[in-house]
N, C-alpha and C. Protein backbone atom coordinates (compact mmCIF):
# COMPACT_ATOMS: atom_id res chain seq x y z
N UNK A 1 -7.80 -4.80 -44.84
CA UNK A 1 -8.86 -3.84 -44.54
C UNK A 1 -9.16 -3.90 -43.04
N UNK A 2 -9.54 -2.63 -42.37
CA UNK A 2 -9.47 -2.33 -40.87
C UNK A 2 -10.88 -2.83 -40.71
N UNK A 3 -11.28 -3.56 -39.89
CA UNK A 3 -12.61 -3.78 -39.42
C UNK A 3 -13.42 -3.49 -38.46
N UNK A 4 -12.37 -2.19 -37.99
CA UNK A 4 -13.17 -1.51 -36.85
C UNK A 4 -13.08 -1.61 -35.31
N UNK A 5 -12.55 -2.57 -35.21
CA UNK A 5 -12.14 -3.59 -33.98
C UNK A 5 -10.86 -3.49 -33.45
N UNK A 6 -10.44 -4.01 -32.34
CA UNK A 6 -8.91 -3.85 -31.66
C UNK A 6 -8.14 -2.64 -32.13
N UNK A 7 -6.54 -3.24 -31.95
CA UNK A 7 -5.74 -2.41 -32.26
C UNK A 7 -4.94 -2.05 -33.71
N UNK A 8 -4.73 -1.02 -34.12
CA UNK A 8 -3.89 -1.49 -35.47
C UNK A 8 -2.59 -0.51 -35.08
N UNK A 9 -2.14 -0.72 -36.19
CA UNK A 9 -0.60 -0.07 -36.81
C UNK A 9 -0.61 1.17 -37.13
N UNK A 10 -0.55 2.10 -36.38
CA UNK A 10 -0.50 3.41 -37.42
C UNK A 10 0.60 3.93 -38.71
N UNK A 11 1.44 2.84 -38.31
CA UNK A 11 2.53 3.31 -38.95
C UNK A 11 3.98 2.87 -38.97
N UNK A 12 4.85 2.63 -39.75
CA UNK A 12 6.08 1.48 -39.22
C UNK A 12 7.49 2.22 -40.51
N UNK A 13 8.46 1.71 -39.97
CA UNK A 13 9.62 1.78 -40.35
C UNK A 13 10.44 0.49 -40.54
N UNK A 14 10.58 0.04 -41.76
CA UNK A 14 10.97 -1.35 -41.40
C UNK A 14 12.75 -1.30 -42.27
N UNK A 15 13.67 -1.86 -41.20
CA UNK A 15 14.50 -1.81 -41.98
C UNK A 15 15.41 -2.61 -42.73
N UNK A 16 14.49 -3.45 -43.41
CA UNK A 16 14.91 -3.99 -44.49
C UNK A 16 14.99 -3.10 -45.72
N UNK A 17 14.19 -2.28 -45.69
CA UNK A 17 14.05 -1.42 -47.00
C UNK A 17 15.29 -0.83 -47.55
N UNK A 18 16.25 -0.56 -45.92
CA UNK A 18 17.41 0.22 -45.90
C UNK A 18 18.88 -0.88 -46.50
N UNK A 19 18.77 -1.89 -46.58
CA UNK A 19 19.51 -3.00 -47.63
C UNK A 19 19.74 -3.03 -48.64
N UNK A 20 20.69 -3.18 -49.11
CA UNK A 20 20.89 -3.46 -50.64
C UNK A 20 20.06 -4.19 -51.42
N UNK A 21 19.60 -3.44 -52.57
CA UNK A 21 18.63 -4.33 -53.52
C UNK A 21 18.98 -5.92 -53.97
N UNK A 22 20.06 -6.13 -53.40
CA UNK A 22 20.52 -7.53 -54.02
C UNK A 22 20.29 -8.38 -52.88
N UNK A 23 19.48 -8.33 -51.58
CA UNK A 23 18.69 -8.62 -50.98
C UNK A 23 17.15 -8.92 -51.40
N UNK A 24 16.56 -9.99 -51.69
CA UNK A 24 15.37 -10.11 -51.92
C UNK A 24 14.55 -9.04 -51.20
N UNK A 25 13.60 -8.39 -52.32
CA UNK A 25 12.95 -7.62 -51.76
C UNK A 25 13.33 -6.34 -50.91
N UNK A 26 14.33 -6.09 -51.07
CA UNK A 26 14.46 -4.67 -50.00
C UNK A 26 14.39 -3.81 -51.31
N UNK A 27 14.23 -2.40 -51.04
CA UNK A 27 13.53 -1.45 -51.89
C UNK A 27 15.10 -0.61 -51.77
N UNK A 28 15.88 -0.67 -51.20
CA UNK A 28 17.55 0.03 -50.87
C UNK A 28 16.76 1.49 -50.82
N UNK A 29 16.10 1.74 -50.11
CA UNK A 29 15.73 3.44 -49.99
C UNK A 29 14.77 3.47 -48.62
N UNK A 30 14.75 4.93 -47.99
CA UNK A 30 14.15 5.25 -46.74
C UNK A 30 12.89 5.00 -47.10
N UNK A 31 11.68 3.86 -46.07
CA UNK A 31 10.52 3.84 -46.77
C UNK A 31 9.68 3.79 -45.52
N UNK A 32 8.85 4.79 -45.19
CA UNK A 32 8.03 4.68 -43.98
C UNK A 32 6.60 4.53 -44.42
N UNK A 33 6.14 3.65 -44.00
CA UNK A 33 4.65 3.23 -44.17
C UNK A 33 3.66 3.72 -42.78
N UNK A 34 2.52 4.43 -43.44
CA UNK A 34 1.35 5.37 -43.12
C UNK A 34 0.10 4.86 -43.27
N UNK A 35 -0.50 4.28 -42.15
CA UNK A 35 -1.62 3.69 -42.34
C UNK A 35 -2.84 4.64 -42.88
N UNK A 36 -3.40 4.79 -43.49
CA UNK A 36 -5.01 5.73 -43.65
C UNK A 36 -6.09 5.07 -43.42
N UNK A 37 -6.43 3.71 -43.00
CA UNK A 37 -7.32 3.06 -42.83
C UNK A 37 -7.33 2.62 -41.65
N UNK A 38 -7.52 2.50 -40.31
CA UNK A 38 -8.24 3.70 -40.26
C UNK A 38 -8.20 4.70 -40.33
N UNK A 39 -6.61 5.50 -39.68
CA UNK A 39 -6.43 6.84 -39.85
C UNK A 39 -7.20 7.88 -40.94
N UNK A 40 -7.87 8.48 -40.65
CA UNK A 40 -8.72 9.74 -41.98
C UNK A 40 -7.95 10.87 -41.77
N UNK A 41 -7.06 11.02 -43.02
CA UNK A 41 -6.03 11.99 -43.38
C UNK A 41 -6.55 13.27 -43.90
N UNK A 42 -7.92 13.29 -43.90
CA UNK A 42 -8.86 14.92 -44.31
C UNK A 42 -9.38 15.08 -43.10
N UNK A 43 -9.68 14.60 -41.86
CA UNK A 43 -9.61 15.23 -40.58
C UNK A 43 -8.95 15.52 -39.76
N UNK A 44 -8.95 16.45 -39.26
CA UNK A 44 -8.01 17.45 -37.85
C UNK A 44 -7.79 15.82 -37.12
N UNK A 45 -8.31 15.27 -36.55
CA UNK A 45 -7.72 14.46 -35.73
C UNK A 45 -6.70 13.23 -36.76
N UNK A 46 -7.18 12.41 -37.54
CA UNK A 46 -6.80 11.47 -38.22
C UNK A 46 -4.98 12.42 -38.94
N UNK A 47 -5.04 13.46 -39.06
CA UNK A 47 -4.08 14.32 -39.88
C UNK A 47 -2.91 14.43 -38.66
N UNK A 48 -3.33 14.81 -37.69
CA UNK A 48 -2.62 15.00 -36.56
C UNK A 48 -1.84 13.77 -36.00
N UNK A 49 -2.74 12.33 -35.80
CA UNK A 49 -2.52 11.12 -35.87
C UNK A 49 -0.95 10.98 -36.79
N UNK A 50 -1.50 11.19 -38.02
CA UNK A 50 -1.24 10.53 -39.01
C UNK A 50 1.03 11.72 -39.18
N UNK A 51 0.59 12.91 -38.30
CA UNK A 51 1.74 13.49 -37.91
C UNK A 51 2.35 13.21 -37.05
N UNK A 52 2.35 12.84 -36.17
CA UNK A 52 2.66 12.42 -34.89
C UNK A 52 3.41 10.85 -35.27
N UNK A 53 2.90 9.82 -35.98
CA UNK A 53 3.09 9.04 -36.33
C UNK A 53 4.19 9.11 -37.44
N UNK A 54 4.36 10.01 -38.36
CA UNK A 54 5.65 10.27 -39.16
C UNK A 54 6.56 10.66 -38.20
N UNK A 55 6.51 11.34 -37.08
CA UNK A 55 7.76 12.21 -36.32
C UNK A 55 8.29 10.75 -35.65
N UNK A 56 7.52 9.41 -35.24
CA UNK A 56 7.55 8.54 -34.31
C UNK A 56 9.01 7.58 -35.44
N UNK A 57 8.54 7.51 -36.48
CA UNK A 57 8.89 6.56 -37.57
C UNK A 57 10.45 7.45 -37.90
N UNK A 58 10.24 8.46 -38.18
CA UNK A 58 11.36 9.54 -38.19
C UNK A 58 12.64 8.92 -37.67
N UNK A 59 12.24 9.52 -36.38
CA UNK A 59 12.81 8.65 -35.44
C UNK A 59 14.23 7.77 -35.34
N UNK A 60 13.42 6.50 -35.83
CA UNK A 60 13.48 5.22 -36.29
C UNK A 60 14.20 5.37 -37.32
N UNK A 61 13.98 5.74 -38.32
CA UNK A 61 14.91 5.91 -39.45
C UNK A 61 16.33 6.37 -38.71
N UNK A 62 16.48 7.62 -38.71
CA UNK A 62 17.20 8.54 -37.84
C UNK A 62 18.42 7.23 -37.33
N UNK A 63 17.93 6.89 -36.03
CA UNK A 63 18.57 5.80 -35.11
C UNK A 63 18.75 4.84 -35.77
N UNK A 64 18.42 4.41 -36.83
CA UNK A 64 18.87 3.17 -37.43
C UNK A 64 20.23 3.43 -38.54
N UNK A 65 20.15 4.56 -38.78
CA UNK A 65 20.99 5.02 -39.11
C UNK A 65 22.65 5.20 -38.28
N UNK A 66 22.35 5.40 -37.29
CA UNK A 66 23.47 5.39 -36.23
C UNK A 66 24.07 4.08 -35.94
N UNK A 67 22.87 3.18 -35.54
CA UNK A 67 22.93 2.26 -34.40
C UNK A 67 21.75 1.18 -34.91
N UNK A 68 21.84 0.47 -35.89
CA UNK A 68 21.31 -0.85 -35.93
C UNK A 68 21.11 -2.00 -35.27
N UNK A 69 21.25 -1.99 -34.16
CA UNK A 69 20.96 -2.95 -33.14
C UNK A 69 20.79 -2.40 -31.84
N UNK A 70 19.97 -1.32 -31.58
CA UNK A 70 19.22 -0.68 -30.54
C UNK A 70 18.36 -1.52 -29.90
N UNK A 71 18.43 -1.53 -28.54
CA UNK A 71 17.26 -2.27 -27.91
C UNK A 71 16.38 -1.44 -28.10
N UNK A 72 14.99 -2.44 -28.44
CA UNK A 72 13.79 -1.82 -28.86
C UNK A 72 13.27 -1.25 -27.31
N UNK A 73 13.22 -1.08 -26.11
CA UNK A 73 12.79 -0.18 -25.58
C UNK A 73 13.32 0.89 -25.40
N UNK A 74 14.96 1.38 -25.98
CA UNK A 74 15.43 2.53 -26.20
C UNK A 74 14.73 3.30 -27.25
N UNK A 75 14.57 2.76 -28.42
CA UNK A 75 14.51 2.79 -29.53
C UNK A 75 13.15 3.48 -29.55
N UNK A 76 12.26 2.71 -29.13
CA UNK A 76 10.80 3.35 -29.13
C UNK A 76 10.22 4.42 -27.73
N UNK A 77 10.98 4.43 -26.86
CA UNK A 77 11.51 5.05 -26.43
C UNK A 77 11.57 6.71 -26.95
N UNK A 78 12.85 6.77 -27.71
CA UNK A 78 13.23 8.17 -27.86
C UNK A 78 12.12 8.01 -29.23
N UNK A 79 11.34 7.22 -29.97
CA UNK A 79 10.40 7.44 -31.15
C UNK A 79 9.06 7.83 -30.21
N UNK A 80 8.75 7.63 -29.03
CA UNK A 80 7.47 7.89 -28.20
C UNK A 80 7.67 9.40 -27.96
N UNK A 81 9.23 9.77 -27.46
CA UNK A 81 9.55 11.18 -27.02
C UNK A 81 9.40 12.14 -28.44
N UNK A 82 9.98 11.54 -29.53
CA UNK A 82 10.24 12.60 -30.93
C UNK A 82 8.61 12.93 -31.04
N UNK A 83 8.03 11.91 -30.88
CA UNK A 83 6.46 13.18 -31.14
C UNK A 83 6.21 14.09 -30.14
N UNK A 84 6.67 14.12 -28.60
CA UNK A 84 6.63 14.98 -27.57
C UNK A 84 7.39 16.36 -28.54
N UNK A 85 8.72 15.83 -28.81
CA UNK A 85 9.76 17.38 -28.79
C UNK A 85 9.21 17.38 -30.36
N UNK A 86 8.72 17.13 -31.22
CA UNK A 86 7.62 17.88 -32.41
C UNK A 86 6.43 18.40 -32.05
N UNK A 87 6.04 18.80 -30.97
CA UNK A 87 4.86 19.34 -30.50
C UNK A 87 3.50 18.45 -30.14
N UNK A 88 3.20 16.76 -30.96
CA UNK A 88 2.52 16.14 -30.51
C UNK A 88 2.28 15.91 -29.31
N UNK A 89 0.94 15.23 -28.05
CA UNK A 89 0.58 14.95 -27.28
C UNK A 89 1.33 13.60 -26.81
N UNK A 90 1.63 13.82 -25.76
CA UNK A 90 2.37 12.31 -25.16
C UNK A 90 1.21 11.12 -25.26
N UNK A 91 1.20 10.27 -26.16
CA UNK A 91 0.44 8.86 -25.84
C UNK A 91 0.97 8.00 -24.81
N UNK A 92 0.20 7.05 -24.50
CA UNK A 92 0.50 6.11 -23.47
C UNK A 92 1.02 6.29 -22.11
N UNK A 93 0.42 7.48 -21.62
CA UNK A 93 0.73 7.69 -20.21
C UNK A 93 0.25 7.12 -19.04
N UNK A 94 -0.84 6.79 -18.96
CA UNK A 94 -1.43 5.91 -18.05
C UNK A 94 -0.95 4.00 -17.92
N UNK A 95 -1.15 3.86 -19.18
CA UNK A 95 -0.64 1.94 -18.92
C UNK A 95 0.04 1.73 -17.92
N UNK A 96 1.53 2.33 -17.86
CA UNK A 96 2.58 1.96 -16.98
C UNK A 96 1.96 1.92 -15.85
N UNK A 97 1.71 2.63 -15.18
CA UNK A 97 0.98 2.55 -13.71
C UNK A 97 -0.01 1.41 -14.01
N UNK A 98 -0.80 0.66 -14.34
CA UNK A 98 -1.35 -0.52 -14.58
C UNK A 98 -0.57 -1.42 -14.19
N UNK A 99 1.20 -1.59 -14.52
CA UNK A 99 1.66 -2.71 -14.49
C UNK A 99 3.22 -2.45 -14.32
N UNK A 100 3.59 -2.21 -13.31
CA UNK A 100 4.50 -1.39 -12.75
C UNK A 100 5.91 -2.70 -12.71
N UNK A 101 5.66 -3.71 -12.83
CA UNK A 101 6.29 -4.59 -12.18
C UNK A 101 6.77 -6.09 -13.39
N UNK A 102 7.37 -5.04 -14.23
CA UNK A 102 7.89 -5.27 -15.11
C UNK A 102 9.60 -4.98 -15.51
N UNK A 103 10.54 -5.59 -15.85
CA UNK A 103 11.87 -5.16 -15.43
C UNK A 103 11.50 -4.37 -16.66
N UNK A 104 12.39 -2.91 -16.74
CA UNK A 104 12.35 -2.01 -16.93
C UNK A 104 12.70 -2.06 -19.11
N UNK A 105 13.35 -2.86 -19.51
CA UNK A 105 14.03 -2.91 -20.76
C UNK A 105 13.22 -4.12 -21.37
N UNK A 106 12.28 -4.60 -20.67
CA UNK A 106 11.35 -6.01 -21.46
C UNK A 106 10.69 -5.17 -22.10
N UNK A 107 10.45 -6.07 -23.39
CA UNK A 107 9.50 -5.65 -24.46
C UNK A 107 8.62 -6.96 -24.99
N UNK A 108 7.65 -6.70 -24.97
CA UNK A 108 6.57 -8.49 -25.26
C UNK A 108 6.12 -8.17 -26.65
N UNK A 109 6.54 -7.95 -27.79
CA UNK A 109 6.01 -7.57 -29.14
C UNK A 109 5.04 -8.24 -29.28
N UNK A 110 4.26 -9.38 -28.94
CA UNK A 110 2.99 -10.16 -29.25
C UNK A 110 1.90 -9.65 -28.71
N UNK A 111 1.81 -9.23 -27.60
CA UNK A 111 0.34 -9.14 -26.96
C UNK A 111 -0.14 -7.70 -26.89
N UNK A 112 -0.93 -7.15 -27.33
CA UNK A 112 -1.04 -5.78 -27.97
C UNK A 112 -1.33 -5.21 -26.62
N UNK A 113 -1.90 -5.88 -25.82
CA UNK A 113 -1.89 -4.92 -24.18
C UNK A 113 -0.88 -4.35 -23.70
N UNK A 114 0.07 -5.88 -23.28
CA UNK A 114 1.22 -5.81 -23.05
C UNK A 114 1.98 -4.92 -23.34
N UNK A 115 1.94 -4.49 -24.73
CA UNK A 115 2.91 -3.52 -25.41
C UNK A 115 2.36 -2.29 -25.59
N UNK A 116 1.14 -1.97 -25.14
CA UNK A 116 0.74 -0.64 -24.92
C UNK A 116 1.75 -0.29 -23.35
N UNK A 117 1.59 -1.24 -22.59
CA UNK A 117 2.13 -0.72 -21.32
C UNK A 117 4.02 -0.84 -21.20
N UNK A 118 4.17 -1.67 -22.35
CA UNK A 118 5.61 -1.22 -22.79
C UNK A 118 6.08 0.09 -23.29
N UNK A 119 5.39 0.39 -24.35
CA UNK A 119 5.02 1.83 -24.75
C UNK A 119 5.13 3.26 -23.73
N UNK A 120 4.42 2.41 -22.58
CA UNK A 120 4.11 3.88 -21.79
C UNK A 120 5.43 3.68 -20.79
N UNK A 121 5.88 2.73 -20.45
CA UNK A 121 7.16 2.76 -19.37
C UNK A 121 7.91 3.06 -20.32
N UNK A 122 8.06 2.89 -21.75
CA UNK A 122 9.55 3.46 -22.47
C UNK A 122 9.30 5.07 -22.64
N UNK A 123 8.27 5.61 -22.95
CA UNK A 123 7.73 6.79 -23.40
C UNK A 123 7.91 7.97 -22.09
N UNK A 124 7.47 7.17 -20.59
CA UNK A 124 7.87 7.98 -19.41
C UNK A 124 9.52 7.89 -18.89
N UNK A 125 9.77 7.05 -19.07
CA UNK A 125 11.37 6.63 -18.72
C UNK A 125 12.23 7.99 -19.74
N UNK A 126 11.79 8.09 -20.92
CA UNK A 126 12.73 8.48 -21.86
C UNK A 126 12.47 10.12 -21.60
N UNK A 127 11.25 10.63 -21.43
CA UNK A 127 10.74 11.71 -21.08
C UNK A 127 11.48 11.47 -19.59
N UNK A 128 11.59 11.08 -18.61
CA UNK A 128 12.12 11.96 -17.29
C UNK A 128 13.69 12.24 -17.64
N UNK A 129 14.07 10.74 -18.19
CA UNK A 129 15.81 11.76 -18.79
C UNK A 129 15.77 12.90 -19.50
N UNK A 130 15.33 13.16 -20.36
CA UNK A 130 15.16 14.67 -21.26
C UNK A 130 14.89 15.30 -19.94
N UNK A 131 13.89 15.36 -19.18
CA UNK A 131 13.61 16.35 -18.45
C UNK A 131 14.60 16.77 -17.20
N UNK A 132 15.44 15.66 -17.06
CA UNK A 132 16.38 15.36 -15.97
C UNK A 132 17.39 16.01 -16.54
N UNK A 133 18.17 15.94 -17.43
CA UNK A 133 19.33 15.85 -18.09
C UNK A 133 19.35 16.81 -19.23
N UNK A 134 18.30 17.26 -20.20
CA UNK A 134 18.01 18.22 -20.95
C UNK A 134 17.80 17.61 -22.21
N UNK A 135 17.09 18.28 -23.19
CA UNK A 135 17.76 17.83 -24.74
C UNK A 135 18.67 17.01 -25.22
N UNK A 136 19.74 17.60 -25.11
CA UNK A 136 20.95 16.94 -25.62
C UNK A 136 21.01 15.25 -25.52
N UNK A 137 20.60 14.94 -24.61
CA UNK A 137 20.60 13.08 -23.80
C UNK A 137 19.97 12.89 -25.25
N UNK A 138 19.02 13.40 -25.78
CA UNK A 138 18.01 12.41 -26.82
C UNK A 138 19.35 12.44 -28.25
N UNK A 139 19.69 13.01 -28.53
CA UNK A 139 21.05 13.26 -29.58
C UNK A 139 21.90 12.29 -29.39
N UNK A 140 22.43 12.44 -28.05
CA UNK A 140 23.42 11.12 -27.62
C UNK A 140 23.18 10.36 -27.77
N UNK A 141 22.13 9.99 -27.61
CA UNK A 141 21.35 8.87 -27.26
C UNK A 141 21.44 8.08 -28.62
N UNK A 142 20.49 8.93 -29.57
CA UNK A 142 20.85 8.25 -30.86
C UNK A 142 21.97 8.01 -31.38
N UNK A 143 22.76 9.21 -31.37
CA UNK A 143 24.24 8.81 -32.11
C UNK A 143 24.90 8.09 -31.82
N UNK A 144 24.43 7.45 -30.57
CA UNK A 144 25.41 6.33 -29.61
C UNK A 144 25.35 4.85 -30.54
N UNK A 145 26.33 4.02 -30.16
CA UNK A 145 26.58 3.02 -31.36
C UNK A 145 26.54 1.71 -29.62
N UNK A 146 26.67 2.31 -28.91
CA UNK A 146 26.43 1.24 -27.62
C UNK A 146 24.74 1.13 -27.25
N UNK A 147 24.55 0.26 -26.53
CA UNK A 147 22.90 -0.42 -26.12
C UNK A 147 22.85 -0.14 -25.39
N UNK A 148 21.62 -0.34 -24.91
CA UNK A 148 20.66 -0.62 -23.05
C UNK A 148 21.25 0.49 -22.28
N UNK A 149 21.58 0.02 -21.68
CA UNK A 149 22.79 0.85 -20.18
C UNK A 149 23.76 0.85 -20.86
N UNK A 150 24.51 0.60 -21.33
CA UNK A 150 25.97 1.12 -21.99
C UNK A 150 25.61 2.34 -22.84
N UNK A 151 24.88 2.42 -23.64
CA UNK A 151 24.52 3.03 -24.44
C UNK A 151 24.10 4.51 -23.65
N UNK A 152 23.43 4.24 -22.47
CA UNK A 152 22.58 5.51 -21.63
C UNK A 152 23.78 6.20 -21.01
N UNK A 153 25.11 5.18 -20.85
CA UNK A 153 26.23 5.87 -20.19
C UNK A 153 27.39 6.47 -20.81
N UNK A 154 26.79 6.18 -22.03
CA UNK A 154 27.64 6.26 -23.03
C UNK A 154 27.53 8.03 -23.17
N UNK A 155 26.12 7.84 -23.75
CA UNK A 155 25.35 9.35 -23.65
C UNK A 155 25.56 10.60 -23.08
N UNK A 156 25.24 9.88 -21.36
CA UNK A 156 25.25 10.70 -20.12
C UNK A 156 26.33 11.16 -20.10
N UNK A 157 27.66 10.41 -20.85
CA UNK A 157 28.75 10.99 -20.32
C UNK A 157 29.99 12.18 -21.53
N UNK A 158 28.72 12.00 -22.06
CA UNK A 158 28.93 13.13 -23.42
C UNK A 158 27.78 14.12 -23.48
N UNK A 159 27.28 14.21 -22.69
CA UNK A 159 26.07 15.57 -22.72
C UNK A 159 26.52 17.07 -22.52
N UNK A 160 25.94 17.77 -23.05
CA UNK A 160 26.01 19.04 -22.83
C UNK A 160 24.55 19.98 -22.40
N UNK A 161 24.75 20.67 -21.49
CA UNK A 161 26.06 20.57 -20.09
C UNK A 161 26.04 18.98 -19.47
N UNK A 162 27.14 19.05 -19.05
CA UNK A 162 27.55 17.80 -18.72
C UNK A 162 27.08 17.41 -17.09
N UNK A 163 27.00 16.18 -17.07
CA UNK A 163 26.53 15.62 -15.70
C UNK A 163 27.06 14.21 -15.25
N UNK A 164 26.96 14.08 -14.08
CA UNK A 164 27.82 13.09 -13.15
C UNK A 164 26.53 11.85 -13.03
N UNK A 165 25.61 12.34 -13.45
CA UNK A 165 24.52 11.28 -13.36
C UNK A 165 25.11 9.75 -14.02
N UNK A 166 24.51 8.85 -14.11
CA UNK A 166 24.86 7.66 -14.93
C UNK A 166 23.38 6.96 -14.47
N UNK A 167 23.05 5.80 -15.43
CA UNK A 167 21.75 5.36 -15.21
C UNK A 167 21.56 4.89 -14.35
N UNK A 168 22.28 3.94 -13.43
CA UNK A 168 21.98 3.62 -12.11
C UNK A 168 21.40 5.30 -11.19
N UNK A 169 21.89 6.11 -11.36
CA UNK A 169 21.50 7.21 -10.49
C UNK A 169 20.07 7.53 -11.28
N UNK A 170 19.79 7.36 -12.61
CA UNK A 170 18.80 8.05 -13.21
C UNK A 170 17.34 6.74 -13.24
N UNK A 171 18.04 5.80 -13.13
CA UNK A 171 16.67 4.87 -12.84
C UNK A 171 16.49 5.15 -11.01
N UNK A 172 17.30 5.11 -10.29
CA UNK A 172 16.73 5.26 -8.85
C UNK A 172 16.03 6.23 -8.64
N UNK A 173 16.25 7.24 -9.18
CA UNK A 173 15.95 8.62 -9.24
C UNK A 173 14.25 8.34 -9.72
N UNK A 174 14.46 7.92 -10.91
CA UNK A 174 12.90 7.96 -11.95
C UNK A 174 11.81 6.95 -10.91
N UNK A 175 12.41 5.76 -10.25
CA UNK A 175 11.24 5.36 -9.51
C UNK A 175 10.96 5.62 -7.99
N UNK A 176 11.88 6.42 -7.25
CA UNK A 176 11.86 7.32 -6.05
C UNK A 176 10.65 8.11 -6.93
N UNK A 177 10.86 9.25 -8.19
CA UNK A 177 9.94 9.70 -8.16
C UNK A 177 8.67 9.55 -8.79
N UNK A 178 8.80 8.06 -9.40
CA UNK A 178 7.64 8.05 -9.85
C UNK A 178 6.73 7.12 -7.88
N UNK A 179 7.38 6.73 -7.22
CA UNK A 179 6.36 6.35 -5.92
C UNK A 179 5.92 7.46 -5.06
N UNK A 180 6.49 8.88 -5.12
CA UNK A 180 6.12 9.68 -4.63
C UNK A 180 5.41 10.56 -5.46
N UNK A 181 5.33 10.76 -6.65
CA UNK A 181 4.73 11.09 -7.55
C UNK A 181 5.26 12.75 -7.56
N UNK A 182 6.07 13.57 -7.99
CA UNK A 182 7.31 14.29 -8.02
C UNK A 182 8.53 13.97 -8.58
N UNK A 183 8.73 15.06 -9.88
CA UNK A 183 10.12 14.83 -10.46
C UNK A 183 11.31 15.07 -9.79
């Protein structure tokens, strides 16, 4: 029970579920869990929440499907962007600028601050490639069976329309413009 306080879960994809039943406990079927407590699923906001948060988990399913051993800041990543390209509001835009000085692919799963501002550097990172590169990068991206930077070059170099970019050019690029503040 939610007590009103800190942070919670809106919502998760866990994939054990996706295992064979002869695995203790896995359910062998797609199973995304939807918090309603707090979330209130009979109000405009809590409903919207509670959408945004299926497109995020989506996602996740989706890519796990491809690529089971995704680094989790790819991963949440293109699940921060799938509520952008479903019409939801970008969360976590501000953190990153809080704490800039973080190598770029760390993820701290323990400290719920911390990982808000993980959140927002994977969520802006993943959004300037789409915006850099187009659509298509987020497709690659998933279907790709390579990680981290292999995985981004993997992508880049199967996009349509196609481009000469590679992530070394697309991270210099993203923090040239994120210090001048211009894409």
């Amino acid at each position: 029970v939610y007590k009103r306080q800190g942070g919670y879960v809106a919502g998760y994809f866990h994939s054990y579920n996706e295992l064979p039943a002869s695995n203790s406990g896995s359910n062998e079927a797609e199973i995304y869990y939807l918090d309603a407590d707090p979330a209130d699923l009979l109000s405009s906001s809590g409903l919207q929440n509670g959408m945004s948060t299926t497109a995020h988990e989506f996602q996740h399913m989706i890519h796990y499907n491809y690529d089971q051993n995704e680094e989790t800041f790819v991963n949440e990543g293109l699940s921060m962007i799938a509520e952008v390209v479903c019409g939801f509001n970008m969360r976590e835009q501000t953190s990153y600028a809080n704490e800039t000085n973080i190598y770029l692919f760390e993820w701290r799963g323990d400290d719920n601050v911390a990982v808000l501002s993980d959140y927002s550097r994977a969520a802006l990172f993943t959004l300037y490639i789409k915006e850099q590169i187009g659509g298509d990068i987020l497709k690659q991206i998933v279907q790709n069976t390579s990680n981290g930077i292999y995985g981004y070059n993997s992508a880049l170099s199967k996009v349509t329309p196609s481009t000469s970019l590679r992530f070394d050019d697309i991270v210099q690029n993203w923090f040239l413009a994120n210090i001048v503040g211009d894409t």
